[in-house]
Protein backbone atom coordinates (compact mmCIF):
# COMPACT_ATOMS: atom_id res chain seq x y z
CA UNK A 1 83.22 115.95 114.35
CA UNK A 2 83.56 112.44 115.01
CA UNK A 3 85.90 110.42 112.76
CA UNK A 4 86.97 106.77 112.20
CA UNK A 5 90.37 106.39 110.70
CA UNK A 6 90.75 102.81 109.62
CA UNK A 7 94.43 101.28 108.71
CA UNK A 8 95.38 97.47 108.39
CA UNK A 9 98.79 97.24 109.90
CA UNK A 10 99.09 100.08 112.57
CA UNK A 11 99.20 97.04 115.12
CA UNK A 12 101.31 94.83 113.08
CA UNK A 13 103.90 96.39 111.09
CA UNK A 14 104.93 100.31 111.77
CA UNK A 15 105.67 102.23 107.65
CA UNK A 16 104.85 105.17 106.39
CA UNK A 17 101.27 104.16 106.10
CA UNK A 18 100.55 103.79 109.82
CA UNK A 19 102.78 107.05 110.54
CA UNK A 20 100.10 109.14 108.93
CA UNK A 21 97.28 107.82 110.23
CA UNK A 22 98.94 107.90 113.89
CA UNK A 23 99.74 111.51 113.30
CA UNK A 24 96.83 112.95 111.40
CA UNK A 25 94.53 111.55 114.05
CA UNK A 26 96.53 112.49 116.73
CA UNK A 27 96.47 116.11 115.19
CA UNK A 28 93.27 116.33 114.81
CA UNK A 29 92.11 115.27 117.90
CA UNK A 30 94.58 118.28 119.50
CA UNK A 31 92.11 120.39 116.95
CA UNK A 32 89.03 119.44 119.18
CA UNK A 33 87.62 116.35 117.15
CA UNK A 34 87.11 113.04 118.07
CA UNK A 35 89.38 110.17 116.34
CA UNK A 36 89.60 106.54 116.15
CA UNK A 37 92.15 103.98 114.64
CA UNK A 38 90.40 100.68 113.64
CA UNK A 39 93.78 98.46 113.04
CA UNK A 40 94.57 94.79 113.42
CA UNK A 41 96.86 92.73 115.70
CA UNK A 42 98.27 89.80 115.04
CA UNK A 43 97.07 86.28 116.12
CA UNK A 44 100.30 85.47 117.69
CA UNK A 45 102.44 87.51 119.71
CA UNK A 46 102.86 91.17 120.40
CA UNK A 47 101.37 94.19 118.79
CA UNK A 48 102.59 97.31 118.08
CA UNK A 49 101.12 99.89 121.51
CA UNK A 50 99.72 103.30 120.95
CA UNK A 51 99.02 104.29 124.06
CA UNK A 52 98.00 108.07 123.38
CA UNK A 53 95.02 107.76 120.81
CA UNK A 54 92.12 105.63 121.00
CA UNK A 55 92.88 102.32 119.22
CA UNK A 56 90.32 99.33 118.47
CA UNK A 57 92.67 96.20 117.25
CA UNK A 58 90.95 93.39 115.39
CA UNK A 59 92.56 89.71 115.89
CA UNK A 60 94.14 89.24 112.28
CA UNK A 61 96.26 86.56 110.48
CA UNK A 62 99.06 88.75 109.49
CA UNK A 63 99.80 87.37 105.68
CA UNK A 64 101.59 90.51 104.73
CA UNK A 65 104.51 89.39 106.09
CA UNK A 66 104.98 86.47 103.59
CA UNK A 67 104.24 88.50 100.55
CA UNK A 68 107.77 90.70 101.52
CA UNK A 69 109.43 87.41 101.96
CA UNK A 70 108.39 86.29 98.43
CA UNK A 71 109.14 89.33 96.76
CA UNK A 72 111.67 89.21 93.66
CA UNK A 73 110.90 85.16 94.16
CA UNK A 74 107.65 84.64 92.39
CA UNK A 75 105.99 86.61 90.47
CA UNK A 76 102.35 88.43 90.90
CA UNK A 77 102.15 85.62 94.21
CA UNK A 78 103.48 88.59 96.70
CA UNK A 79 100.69 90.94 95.10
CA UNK A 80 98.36 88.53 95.50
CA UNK A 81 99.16 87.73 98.80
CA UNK A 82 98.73 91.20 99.83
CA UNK A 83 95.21 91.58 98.01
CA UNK A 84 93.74 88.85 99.72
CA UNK A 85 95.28 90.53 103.26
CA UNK A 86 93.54 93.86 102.48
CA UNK A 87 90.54 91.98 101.48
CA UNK A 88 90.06 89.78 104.92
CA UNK A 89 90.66 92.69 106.64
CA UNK A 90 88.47 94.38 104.65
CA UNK A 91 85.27 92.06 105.61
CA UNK A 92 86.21 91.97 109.03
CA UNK A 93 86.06 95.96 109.45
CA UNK A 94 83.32 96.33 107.29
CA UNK A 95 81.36 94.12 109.97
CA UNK A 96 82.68 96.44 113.51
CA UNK A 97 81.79 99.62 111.46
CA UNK A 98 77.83 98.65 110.24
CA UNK A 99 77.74 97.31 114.64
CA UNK A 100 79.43 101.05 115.02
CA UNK A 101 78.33 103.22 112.12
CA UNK A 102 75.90 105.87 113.94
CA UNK A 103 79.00 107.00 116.57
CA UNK A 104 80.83 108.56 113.35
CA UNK A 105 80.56 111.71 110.79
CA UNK A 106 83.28 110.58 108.11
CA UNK A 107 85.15 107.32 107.41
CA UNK A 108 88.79 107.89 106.66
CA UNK A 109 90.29 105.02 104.97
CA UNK A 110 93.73 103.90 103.82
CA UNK A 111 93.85 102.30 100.36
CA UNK A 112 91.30 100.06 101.33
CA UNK A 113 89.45 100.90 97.89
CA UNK A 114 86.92 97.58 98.09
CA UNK A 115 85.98 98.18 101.69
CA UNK A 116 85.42 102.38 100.98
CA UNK A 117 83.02 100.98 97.86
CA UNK A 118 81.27 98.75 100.48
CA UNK A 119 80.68 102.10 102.80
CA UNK A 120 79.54 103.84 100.30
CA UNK A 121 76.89 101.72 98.63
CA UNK A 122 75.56 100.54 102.08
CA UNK A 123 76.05 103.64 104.69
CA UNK A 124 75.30 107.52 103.96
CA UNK A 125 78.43 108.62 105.08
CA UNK A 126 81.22 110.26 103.62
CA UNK A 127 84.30 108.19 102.90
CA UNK A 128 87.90 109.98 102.55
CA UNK A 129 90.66 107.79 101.16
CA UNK A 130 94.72 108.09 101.56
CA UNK A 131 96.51 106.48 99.07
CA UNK A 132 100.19 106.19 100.43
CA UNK A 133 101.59 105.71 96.84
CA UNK A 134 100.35 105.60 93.21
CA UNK A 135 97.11 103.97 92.25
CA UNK A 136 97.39 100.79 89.89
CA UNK A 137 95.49 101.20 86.33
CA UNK A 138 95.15 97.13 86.65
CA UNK A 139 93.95 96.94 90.80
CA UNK A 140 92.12 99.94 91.16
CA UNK A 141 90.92 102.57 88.32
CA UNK A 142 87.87 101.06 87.94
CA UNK A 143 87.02 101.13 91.29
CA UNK A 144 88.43 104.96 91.82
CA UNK A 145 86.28 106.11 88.84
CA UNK A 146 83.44 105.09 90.60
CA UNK A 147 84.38 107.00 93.96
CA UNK A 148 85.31 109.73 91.21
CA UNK A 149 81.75 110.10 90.18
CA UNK A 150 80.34 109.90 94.21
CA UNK A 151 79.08 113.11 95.50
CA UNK A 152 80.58 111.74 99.01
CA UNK A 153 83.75 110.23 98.30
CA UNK A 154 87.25 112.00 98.36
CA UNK A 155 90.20 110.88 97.75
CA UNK A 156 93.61 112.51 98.46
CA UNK A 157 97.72 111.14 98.73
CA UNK A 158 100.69 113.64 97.85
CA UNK A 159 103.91 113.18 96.32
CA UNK A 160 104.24 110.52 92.99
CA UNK A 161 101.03 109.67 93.91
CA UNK A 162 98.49 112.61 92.37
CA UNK A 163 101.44 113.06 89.23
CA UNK A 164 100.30 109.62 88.14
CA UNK A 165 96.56 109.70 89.22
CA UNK A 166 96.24 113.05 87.11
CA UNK A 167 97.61 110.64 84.35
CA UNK A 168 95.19 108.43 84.62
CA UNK A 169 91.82 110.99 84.92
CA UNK A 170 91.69 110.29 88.58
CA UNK A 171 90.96 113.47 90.80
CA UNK A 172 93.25 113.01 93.56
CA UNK A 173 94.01 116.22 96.61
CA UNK A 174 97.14 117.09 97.16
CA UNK A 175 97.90 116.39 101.69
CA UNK A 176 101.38 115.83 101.78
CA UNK A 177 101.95 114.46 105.26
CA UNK A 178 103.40 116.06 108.21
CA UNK A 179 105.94 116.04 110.88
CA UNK A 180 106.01 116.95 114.83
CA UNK A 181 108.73 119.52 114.39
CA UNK A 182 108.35 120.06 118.43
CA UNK A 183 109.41 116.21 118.90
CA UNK A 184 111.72 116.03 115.21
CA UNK A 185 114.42 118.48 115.77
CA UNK A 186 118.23 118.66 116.52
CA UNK A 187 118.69 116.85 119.94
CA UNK A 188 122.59 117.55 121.03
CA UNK A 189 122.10 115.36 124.15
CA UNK A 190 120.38 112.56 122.57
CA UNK A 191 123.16 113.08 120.04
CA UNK A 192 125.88 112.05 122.43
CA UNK A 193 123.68 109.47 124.46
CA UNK A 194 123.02 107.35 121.25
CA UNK A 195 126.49 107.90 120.03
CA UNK A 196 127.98 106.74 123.33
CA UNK A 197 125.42 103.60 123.27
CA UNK A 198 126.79 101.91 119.57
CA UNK A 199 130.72 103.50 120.33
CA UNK A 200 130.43 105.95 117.56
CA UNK A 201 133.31 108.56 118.09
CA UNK A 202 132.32 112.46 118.06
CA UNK A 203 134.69 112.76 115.33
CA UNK A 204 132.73 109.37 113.01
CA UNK A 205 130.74 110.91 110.25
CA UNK A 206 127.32 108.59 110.87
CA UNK A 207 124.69 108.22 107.61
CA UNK A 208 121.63 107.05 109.16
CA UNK A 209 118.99 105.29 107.31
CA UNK A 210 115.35 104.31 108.23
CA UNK A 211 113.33 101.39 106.52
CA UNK A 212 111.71 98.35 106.55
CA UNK A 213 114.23 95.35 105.90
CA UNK A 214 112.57 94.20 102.17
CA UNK A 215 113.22 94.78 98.77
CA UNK A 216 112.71 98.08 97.10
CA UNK A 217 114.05 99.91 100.32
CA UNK A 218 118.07 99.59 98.42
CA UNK A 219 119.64 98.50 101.80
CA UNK A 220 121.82 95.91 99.48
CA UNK A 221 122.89 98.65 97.39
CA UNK A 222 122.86 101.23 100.51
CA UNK A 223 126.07 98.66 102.02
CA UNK A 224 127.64 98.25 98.85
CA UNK A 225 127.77 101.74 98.20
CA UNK A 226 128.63 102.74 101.73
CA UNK A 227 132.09 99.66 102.10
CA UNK A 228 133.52 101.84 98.79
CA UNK A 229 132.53 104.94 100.58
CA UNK A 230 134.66 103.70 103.60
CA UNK A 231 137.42 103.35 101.61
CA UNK A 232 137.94 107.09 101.11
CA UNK A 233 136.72 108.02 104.38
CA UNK A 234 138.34 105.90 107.12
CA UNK A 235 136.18 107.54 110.10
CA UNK A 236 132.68 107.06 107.70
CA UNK A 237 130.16 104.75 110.04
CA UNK A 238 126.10 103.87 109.18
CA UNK A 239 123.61 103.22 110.76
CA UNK A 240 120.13 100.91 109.40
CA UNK A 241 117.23 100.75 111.52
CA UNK A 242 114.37 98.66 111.24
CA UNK A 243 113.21 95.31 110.94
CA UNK A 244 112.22 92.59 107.78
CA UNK A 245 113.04 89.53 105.73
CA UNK A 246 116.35 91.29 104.69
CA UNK A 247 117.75 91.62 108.53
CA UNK A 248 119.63 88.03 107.93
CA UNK A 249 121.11 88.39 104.68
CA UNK A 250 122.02 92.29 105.28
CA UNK A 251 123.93 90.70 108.24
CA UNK A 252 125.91 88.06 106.28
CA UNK A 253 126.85 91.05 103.46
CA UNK A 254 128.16 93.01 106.29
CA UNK A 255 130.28 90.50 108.05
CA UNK A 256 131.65 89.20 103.72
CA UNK A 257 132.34 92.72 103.64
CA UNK A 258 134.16 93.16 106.58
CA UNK A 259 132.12 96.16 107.71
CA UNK A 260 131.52 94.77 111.45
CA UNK A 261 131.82 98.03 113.84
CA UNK A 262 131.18 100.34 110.95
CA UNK A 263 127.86 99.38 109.91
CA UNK A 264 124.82 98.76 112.72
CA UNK A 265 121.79 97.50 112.25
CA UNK A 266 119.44 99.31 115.44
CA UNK A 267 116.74 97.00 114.80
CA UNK A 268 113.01 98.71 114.98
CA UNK A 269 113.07 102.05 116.32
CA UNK A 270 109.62 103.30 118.05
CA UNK A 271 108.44 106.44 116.29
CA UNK A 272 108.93 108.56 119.15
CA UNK A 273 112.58 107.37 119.77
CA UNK A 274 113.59 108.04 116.16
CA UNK A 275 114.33 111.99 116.39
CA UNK A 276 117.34 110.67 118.89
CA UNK A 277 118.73 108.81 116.13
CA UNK A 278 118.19 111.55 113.63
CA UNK A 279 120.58 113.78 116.12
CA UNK A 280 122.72 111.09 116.05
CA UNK A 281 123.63 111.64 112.89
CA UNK A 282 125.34 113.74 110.60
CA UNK A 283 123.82 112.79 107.26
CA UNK A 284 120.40 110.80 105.90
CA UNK A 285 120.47 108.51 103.15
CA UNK A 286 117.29 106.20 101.39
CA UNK A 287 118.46 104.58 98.18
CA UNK A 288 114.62 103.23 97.50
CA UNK A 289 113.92 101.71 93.83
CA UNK A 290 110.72 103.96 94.32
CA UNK A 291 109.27 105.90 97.02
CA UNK A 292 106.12 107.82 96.79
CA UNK A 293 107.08 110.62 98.71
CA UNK A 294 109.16 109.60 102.03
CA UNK A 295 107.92 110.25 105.51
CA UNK A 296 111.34 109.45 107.05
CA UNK A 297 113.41 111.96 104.66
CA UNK A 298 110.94 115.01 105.64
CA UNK A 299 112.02 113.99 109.89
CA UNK A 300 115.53 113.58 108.66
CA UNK A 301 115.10 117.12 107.21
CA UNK A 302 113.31 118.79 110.56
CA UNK A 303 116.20 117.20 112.07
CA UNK A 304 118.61 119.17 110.36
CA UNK A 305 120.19 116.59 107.76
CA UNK A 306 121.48 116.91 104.35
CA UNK A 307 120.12 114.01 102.64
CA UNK A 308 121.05 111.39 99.97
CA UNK A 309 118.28 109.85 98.02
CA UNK A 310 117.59 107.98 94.77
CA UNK A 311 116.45 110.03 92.30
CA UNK A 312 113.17 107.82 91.66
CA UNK A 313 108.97 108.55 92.49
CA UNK A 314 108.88 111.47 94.88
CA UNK A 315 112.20 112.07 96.09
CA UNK A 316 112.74 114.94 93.38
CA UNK A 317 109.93 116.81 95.08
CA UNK A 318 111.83 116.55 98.42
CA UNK A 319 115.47 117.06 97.30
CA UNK A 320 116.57 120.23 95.24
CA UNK A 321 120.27 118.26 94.04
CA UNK A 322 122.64 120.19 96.04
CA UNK A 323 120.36 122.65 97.43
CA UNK A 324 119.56 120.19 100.56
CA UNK A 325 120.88 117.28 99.81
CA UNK A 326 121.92 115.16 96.32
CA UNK A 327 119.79 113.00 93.72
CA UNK A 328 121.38 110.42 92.64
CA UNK A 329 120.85 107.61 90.16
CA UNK A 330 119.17 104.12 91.55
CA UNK A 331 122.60 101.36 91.85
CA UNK A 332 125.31 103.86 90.97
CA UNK A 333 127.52 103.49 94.02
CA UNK A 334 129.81 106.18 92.25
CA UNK A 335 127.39 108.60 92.56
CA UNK A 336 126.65 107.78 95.83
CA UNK A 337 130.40 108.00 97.18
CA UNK A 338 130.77 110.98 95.25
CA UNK A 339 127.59 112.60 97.62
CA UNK A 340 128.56 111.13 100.19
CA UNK A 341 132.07 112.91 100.02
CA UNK A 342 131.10 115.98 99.36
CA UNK A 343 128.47 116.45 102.51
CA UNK A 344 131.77 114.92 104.41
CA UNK A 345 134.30 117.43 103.33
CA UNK A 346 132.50 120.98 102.60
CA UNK A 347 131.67 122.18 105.86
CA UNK A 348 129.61 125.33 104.70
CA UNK A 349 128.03 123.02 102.63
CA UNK A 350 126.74 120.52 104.78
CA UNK A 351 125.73 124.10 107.64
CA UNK A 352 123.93 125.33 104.76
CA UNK A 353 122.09 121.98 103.63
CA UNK A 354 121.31 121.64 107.89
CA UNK A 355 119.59 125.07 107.89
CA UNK A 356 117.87 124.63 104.52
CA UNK A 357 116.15 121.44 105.52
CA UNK A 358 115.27 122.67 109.15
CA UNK A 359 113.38 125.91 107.12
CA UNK A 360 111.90 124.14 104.56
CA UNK A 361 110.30 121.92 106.47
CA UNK A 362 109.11 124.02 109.37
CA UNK A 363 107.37 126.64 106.59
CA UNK A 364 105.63 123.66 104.84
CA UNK A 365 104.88 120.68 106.29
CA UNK A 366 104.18 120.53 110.39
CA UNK A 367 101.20 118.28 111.14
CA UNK A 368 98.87 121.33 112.16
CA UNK A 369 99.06 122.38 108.81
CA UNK A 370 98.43 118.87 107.67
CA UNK A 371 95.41 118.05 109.86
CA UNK A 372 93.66 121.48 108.81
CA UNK A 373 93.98 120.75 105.31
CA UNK A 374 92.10 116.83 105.88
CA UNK A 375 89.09 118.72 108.05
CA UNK A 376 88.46 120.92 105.03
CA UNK A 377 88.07 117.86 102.66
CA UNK A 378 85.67 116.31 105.90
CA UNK A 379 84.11 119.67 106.02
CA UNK A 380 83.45 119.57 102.21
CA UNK A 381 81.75 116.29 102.00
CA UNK A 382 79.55 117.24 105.46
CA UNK A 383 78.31 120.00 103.63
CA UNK A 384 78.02 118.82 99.95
């Protein structure tokens, strides 16, 4: 089988989005089948490499970017900003894949809902969209209920994502994603090495959280949360990673809160160096407004980490409250310190959180099981 896996920002901007696609195509190529990305890159400067999977990279304005800057500034402009950037790069693919169309058996799409109705109505071949979080009623149920109705049109996403498509009438698989629990695992070395690189003691408990640097991700709330945190535990350090609009202003909260030395900010992380980090710590935390159903908190997880979320979208159907980690309400920092302490000071706890997470995610969600599940929904529309 021969399939085309087509995502927007792979080359631009690293997210959950492009970690999927990376993974499942990487996956299924290791399953005997041939895979390629069609991404963008930006018109100036560097693009994000992927050196061990076919990649074709389109030359792209990147417009993306401005719709995170404007976010919580104007209204509906950052959506619409971000339509229009799905819908260039839309018309751009659509042109390399009618040149390329014959080479493939199956499209396999991101939420690029216009350009899978273009495939569709002008090439007989199956089309298989991800949607990495809910569908809008207002931006696309009109356009799913028509891929509903088309004998070779899936679509699939997991987490928050089929609750509310169910709610709308919208037949939607459930393929949670997966993780490489042969690269995301406890790493005692690459503990110490990172550890010894940002002068975090042996005896520092470290949080570690991974995001992009915009709104919706909580990193305000995250800091303000974590200084009271400090306050009952003196040896309490965190560490952010990635990269966004926020970097700036996260910086200036951290120096008016006099957190210099106890919280870093790593910068972006390249996928494969993230399980170091992960060892690194002792503890995950993502205090999202929403999250669909977080790629980062199932690597925390294979890396043996209790975990700390929100208790918003998906997160519920990733963290049993103090089974594996705690739920906690979106902006209560009391809640927060509370969780925080409690992973700190109960040291059977936090073992038996560590071994939970490690199990849990080992059983249910490695990437072979992942990549078997999408060539069964490929297999489906083949054969339909």
């Amino acid at each position: 089988m021969n399939i085309l896996f087509v995502n927007r920002s792979l080359g631009t901007y690293w997210g959950g989005g492009e970690s999927f696609t990376y993974n499942a195509a990487k996956s299924i190529s290791k399953l005997g089948h041939k895979t390629l990305i069609l991404s963008s890159e930006p018109l100036f400067g560097k693009r994000n490499v992927v050196s061990d999977i076919d990649v074709i990279y389109l030359r792209m304005p990147y417009l993306r970017r401005f719709s995170y800057k404007l976010q919580g500034k104007i209204p509906k402009i950052p959506r619409i900003i971000d339509l229009f950037d799905s819908l260039l790069f839309g018309m751009v693919a659509y042109f390399w894949i009618k040149r390329n169309i014959a080479r493939f058996d199956v499209i396999q799409l991101g939420a690029e809902i216009y350009l899978a109705e273009i495939m569709l109505s002008r090439f007989k071949k199956p089309v298989v969209l991800r949607f990495p979080g809910p569908p809008s009623e207002k931006w696309h149920l009109p356009a799913l209920k028509k891929l509903d109705s088309n004998h070779r049109a899936l679509v699939f996403g997991a987490g928050d994502a089929v609750t509310k498509a169910e709610k709308m009438g919208i037949r939607m698989e459930n393929i949670p994603q997966g993780v490489d629990t042969d690269i995301f695992k406890k790493d005692y070395s690459a503990r110490n090495k990172i550890r010894s690189k940002y002068g975090i003691k042996d005896s520092d408990f470290l949080l570690f959280s991974c995001a992009r640097l915009i709104k919706g991700k909580g990193l305000e709330f995250l800091i303000k949360g974590f200084h009271k945190a400090s306050l009952k535990i003196p040896d309490l350090k965190l560490m952010i990673s990635g990269k966004g609009v926020l970097g700036n202003k996260l910086l200036r909260m951290i120096k008016k809160l006099n957190l210099d030395g106890k919280v870093l900010l790593s910068g972006f992380l390249p996928h494969d160096e993230l399980y170091k980090y992960y060892s690194a710590a002792d503890a995950y935390t993502l205090l999202s407004s929403y999250e669909n159903f977080s790629n980062t908190v199932l690597e925390a997880m294979a890396c043996a980490l209790p975990v700390i979320t929100t208790d918003v979208g998906g997160f519920p159907m990733q963290v049993q409250n103090g089974k594996n980690g705690f739920l906690i309400p979106y902006g209560d920092k009391n809640a927060f310190v509370s969780s925080v302490y409690r992973i700190y000071s109960d040291e059977n706890l936090r073992k038996s959180m560590r071994e939970t997470n490690r199990s849990y995610v080992e059983a249910n969600y490695r990437w072979e099981v992942t990549a078997e599940k999408i060539l069964e929904l490929y297999k489906r529309l083949i054969n339909a």
